[in-house]
PDB file of N, CA and C in Angstrom:
ATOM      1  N   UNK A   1       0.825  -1.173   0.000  1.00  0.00           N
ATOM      2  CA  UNK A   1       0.000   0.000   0.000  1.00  0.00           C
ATOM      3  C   UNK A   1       0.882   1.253   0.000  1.00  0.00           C
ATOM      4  N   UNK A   2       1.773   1.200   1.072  1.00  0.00           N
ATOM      5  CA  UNK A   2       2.624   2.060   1.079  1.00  0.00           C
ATOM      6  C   UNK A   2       3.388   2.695  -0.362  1.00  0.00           C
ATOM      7  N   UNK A   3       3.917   1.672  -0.938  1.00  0.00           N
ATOM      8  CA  UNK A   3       4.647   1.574  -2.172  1.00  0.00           C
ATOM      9  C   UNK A   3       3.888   2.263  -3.207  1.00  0.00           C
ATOM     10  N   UNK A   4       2.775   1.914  -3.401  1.00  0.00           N
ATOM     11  CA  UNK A   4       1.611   2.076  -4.567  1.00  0.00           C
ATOM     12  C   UNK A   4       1.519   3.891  -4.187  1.00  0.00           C
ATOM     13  N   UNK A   5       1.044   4.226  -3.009  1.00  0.00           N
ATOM     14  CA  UNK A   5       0.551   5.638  -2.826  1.00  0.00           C
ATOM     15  C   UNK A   5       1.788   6.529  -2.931  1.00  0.00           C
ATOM     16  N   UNK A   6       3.093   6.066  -2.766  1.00  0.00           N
ATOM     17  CA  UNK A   6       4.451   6.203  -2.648  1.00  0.00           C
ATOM     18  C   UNK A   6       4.474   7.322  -4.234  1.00  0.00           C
ATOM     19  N   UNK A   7       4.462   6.022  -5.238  1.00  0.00           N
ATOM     20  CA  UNK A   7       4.546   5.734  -6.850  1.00  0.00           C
ATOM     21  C   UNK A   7       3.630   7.052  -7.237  1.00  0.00           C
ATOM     22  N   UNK A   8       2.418   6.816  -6.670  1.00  0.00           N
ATOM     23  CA  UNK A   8       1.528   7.610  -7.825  1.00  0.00           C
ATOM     24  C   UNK A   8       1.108   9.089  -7.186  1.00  0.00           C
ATOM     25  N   UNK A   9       1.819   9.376  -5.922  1.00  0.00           N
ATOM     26  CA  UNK A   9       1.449  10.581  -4.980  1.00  0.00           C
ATOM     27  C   UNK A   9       2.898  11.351  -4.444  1.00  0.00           C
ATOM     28  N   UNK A  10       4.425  11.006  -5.046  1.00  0.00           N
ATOM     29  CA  UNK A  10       5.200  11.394  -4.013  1.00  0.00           C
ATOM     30  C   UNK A  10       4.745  11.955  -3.109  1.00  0.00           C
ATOM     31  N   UNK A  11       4.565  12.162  -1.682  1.00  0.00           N
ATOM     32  CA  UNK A  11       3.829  12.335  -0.667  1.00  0.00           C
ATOM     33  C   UNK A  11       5.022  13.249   0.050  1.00  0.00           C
ATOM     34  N   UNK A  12       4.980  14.515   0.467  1.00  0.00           N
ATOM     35  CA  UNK A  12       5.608  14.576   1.629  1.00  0.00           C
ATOM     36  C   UNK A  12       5.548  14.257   2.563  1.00  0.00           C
ATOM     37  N   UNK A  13       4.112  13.241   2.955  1.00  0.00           N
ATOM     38  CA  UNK A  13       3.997  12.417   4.499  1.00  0.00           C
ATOM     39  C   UNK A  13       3.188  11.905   3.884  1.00  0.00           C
ATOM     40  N   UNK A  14       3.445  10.471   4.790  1.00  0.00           N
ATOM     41  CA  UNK A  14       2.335   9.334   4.369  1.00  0.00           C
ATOM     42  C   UNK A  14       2.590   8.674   5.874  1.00  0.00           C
ATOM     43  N   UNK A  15       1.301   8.182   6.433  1.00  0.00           N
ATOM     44  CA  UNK A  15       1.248   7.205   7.142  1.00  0.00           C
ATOM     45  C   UNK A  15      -0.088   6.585   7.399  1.00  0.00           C
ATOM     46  N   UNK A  16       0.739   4.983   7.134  1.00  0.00           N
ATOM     47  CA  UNK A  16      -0.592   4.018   6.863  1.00  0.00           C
ATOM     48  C   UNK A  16      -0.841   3.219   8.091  1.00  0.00           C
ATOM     49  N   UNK A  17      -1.825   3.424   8.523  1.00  0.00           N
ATOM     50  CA  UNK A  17      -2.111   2.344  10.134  1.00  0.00           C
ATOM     51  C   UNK A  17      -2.759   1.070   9.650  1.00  0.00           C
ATOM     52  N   UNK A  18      -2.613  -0.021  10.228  1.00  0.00           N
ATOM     53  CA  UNK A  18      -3.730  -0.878  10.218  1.00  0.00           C
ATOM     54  C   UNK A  18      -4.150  -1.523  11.259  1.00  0.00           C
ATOM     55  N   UNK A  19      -5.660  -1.010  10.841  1.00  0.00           N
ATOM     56  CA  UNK A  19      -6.600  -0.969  11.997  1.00  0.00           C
ATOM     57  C   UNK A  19      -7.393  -2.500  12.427  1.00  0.00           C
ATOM     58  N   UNK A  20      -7.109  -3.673  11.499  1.00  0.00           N
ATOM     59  CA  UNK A  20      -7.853  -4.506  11.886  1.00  0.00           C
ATOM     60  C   UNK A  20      -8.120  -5.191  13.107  1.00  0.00           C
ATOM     61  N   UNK A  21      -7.470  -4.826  13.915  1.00  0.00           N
ATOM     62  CA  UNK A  21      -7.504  -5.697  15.126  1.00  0.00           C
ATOM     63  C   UNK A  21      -8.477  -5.027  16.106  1.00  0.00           C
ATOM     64  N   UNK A  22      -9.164  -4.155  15.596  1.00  0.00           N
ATOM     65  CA  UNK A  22     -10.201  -3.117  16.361  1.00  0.00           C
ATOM     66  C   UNK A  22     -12.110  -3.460  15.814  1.00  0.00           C
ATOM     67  N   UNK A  23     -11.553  -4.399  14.783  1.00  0.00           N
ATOM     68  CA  UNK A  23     -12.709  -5.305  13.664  1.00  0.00           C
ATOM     69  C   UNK A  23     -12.853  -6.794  14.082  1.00  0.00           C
ATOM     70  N   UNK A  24     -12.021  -7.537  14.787  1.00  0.00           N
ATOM     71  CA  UNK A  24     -12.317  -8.921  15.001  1.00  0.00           C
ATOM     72  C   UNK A  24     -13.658  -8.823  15.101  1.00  0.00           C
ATOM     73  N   UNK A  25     -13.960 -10.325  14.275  1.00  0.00           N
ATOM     74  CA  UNK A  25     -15.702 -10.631  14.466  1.00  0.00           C
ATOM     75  C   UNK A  25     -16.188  -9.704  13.413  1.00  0.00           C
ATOM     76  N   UNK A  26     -15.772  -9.098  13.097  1.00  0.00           N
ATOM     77  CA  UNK A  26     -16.467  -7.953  12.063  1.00  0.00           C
ATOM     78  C   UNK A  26     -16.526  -8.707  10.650  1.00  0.00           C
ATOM     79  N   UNK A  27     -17.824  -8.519   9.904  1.00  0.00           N
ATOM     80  CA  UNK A  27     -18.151  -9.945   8.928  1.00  0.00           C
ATOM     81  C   UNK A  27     -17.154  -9.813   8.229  1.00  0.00           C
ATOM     82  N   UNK A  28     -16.660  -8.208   7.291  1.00  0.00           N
ATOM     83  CA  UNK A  28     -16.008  -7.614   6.921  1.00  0.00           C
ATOM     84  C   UNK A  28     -14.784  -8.645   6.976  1.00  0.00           C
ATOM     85  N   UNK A  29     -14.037  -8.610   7.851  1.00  0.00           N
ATOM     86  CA  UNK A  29     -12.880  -9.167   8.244  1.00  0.00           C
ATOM     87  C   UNK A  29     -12.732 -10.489   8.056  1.00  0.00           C
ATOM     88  N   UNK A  30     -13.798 -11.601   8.235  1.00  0.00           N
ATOM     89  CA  UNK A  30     -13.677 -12.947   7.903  1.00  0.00           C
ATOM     90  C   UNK A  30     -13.127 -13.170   7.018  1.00  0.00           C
ATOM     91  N   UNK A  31     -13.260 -12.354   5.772  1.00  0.00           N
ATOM     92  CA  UNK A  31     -11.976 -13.138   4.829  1.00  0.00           C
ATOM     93  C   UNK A  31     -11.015 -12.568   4.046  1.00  0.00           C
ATOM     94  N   UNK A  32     -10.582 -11.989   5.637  1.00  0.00           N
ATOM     95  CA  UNK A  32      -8.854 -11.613   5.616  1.00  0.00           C
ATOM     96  C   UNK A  32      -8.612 -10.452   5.329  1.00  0.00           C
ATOM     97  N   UNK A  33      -9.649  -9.393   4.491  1.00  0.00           N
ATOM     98  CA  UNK A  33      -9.374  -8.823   4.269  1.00  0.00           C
ATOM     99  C   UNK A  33      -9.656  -6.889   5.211  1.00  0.00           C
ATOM    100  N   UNK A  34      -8.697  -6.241   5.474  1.00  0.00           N
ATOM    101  CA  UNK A  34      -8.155  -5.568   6.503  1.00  0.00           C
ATOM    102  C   UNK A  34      -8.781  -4.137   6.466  1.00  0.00           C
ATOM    103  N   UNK A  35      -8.568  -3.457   7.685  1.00  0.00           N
ATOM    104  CA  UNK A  35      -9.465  -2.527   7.738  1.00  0.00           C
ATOM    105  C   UNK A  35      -8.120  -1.482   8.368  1.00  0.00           C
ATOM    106  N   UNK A  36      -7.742   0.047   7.597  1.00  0.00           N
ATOM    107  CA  UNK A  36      -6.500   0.695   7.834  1.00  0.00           C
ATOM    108  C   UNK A  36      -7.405   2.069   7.669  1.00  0.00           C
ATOM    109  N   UNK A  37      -6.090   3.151   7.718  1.00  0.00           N
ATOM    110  CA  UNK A  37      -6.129   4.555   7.724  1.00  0.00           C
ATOM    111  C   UNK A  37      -5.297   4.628   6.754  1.00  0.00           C
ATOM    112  N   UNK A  38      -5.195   6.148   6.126  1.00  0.00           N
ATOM    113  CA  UNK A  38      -4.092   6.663   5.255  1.00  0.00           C
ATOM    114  C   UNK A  38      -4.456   8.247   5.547  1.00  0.00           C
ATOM    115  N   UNK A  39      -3.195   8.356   5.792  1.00  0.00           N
ATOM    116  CA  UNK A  39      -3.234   9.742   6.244  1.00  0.00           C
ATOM    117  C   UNK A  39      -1.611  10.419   5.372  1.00  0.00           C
ATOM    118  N   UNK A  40      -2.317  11.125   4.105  1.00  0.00           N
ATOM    119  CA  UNK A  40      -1.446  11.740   3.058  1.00  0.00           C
ATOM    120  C   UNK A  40      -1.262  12.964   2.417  1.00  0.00           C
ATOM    121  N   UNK A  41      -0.024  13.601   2.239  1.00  0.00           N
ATOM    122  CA  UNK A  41      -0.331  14.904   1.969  1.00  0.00           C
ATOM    123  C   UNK A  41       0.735  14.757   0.720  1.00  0.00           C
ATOM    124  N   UNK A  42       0.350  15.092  -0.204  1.00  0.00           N
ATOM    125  CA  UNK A  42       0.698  15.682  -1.115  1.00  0.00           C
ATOM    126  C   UNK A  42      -0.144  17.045  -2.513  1.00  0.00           C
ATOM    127  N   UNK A  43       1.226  17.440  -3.029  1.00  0.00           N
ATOM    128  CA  UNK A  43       1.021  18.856  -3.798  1.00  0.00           C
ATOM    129  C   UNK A  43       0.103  18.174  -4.983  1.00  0.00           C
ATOM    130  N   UNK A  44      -0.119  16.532  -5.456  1.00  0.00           N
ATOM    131  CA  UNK A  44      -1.164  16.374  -6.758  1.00  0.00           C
ATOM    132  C   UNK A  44      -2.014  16.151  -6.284  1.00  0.00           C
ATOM    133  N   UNK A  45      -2.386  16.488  -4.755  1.00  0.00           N
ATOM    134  CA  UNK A  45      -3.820  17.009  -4.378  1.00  0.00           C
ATOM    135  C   UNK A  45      -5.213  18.222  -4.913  1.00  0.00           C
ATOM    136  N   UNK A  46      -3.274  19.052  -4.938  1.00  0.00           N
ATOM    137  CA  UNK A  46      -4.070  20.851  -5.417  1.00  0.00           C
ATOM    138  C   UNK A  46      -5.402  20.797  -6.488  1.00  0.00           C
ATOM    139  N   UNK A  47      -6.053  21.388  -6.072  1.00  0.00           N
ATOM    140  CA  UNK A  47      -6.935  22.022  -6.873  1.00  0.00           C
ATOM    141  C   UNK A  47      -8.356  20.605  -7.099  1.00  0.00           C
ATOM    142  N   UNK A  48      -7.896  19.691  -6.398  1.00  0.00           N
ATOM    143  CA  UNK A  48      -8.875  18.325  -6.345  1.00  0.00           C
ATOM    144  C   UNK A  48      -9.852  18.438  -5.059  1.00  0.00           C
ATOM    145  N   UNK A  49     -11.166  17.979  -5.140  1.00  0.00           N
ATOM    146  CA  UNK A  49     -12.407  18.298  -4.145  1.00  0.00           C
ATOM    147  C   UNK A  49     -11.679  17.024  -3.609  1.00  0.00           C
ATOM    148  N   UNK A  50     -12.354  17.206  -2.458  1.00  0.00           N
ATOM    149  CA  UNK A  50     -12.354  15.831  -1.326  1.00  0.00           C
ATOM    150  C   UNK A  50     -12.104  14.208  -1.551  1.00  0.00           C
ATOM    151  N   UNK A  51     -13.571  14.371  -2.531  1.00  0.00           N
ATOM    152  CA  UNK A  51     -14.481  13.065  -2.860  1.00  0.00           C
ATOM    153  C   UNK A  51     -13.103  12.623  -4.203  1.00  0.00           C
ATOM    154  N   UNK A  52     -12.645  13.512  -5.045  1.00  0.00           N
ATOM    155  CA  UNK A  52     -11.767  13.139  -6.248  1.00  0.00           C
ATOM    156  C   UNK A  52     -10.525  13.056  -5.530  1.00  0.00           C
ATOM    157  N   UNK A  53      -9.674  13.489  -4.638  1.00  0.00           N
ATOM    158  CA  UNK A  53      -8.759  13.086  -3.613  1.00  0.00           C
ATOM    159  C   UNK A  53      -9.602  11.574  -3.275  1.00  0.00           C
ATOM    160  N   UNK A  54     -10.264  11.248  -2.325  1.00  0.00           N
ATOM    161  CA  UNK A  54     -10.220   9.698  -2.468  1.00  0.00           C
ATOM    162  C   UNK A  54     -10.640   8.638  -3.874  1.00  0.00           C
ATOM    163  N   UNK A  55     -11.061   9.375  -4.601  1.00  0.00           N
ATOM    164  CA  UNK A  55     -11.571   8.338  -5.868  1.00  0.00           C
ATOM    165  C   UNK A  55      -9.456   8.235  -6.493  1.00  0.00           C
ATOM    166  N   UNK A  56      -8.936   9.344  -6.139  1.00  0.00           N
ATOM    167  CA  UNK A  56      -7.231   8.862  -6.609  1.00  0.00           C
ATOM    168  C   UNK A  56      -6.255   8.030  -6.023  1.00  0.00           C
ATOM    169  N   UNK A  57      -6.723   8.203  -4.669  1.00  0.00           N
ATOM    170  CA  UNK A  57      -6.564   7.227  -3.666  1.00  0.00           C
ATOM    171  C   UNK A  57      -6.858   5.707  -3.899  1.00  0.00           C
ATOM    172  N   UNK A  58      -8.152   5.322  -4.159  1.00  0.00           N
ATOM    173  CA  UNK A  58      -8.654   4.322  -4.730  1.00  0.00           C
ATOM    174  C   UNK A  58      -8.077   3.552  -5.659  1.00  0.00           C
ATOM    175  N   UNK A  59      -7.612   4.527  -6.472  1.00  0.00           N
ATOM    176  CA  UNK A  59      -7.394   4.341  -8.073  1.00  0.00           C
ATOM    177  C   UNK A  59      -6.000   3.969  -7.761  1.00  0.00           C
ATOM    178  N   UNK A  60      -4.959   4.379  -7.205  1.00  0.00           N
ATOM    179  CA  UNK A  60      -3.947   4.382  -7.086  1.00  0.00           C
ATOM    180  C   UNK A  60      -3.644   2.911  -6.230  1.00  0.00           C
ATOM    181  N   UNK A  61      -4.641   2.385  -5.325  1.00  0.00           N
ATOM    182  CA  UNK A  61      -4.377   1.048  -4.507  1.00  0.00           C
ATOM    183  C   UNK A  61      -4.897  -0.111  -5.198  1.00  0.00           C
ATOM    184  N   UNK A  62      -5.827   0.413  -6.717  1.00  0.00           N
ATOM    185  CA  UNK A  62      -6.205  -0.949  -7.749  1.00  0.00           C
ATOM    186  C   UNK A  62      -6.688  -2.074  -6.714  1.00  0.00           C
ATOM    187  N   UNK A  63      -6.039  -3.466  -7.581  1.00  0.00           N
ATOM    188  CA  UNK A  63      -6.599  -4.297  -6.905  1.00  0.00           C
ATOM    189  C   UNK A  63      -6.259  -4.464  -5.965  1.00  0.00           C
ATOM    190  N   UNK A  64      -5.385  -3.911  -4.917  1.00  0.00           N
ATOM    191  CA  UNK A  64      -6.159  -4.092  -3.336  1.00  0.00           C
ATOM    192  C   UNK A  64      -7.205  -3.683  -2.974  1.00  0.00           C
ATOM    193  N   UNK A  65      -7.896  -3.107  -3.288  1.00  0.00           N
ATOM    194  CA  UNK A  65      -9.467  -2.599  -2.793  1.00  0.00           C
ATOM    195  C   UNK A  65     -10.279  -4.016  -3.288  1.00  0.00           C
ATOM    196  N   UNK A  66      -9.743  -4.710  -3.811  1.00  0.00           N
ATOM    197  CA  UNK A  66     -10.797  -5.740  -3.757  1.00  0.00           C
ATOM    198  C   UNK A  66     -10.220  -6.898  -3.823  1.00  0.00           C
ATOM    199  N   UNK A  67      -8.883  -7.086  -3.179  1.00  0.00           N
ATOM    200  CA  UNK A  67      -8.284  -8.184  -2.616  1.00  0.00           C
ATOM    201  C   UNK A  67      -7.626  -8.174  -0.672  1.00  0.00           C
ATOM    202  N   UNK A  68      -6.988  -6.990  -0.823  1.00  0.00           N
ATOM    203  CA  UNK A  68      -7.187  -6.566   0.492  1.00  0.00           C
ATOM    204  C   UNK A  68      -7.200  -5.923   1.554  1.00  0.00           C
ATOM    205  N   UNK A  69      -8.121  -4.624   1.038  1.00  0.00           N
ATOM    206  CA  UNK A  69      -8.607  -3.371   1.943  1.00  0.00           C
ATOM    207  C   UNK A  69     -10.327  -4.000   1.996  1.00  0.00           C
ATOM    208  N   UNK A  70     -10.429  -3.711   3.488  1.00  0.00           N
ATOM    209  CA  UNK A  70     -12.378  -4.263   3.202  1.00  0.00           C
ATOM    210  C   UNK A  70     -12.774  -2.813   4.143  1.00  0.00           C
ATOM    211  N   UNK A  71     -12.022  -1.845   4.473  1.00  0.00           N
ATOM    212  CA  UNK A  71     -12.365  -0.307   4.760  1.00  0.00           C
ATOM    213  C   UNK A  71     -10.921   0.606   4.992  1.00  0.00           C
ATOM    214  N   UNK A  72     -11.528   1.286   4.496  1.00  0.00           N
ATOM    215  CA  UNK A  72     -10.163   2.551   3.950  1.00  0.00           C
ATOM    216  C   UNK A  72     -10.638   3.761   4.864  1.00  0.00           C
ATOM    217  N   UNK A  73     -10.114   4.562   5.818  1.00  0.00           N
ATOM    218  CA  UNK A  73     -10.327   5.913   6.430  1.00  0.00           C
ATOM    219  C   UNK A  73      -9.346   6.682   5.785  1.00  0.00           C
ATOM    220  N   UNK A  74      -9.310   7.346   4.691  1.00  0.00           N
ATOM    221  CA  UNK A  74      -8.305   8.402   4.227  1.00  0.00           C
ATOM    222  C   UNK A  74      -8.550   9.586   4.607  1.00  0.00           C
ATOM    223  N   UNK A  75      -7.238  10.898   4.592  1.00  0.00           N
ATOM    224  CA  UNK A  75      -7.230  12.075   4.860  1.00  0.00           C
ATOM    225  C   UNK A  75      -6.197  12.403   4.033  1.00  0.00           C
ATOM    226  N   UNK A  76      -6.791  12.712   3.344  1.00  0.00           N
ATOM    227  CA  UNK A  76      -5.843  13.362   1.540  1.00  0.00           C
ATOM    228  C   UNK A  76      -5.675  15.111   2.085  1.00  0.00           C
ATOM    229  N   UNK A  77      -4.442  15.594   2.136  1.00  0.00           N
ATOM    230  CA  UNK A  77      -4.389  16.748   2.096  1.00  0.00           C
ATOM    231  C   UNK A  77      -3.012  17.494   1.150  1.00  0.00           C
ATOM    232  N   UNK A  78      -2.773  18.904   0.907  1.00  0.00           N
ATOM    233  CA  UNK A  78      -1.973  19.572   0.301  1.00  0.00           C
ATOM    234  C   UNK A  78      -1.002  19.861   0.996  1.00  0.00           C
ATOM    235  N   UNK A  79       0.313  20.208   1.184  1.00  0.00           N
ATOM    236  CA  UNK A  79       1.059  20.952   1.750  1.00  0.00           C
ATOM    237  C   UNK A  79       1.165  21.611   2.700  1.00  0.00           C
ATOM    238  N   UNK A  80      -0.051  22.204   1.795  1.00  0.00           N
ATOM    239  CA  UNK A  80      -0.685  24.027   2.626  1.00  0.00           C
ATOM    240  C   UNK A  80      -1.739  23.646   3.383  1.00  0.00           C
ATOM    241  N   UNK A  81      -1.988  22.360   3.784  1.00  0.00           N
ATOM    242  CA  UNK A  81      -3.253  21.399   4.582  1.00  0.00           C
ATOM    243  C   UNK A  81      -4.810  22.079   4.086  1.00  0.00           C
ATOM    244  N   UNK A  82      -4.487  22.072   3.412  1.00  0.00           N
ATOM    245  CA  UNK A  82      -5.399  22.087   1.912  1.00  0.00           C
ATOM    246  C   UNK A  82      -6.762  20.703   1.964  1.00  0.00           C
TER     247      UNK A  82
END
């Protein structure tokens, strides 16, 4: 995950938590697949609404979103915390 948002965002900060262990039992989780944060700032944010900051996000983690992220909490921001 790291790598991927790395590639397609040089980031001046990135940090990725994972949260699954706060989901046990959660149906979600039965099969395997993990529940994290991303908390990222970069400048090919600028000039992007919220909702298109995470649809790049998305786009940028491909098929892990449907091999293995089963919930994503992102906070896409600019530089200028934008």
């Amino acid at each position: 995950m790291r790598q991927l948002l790395t590639q397609a965002f040089a980031p001046a900060a990135l940090e990725v938590s994972d949260d699954s262990h706060r989901h046990v039992g959660h149906a979600g989780a039965r099969d395997g697949r993990g529940h994290f944060t991303v908390h990222i700032v970069s400048a090919a944010f600028a000039g992007m609404a919220p909702l298109a900051r995470h649809r790049a996000v998305y786009a940028a983690l491909g098929a892990m979103m449907q091999s293995d992220i089963h919930a994503l909490v992102i906070q896409a921001r600019t530089p200028d915390r934008g």
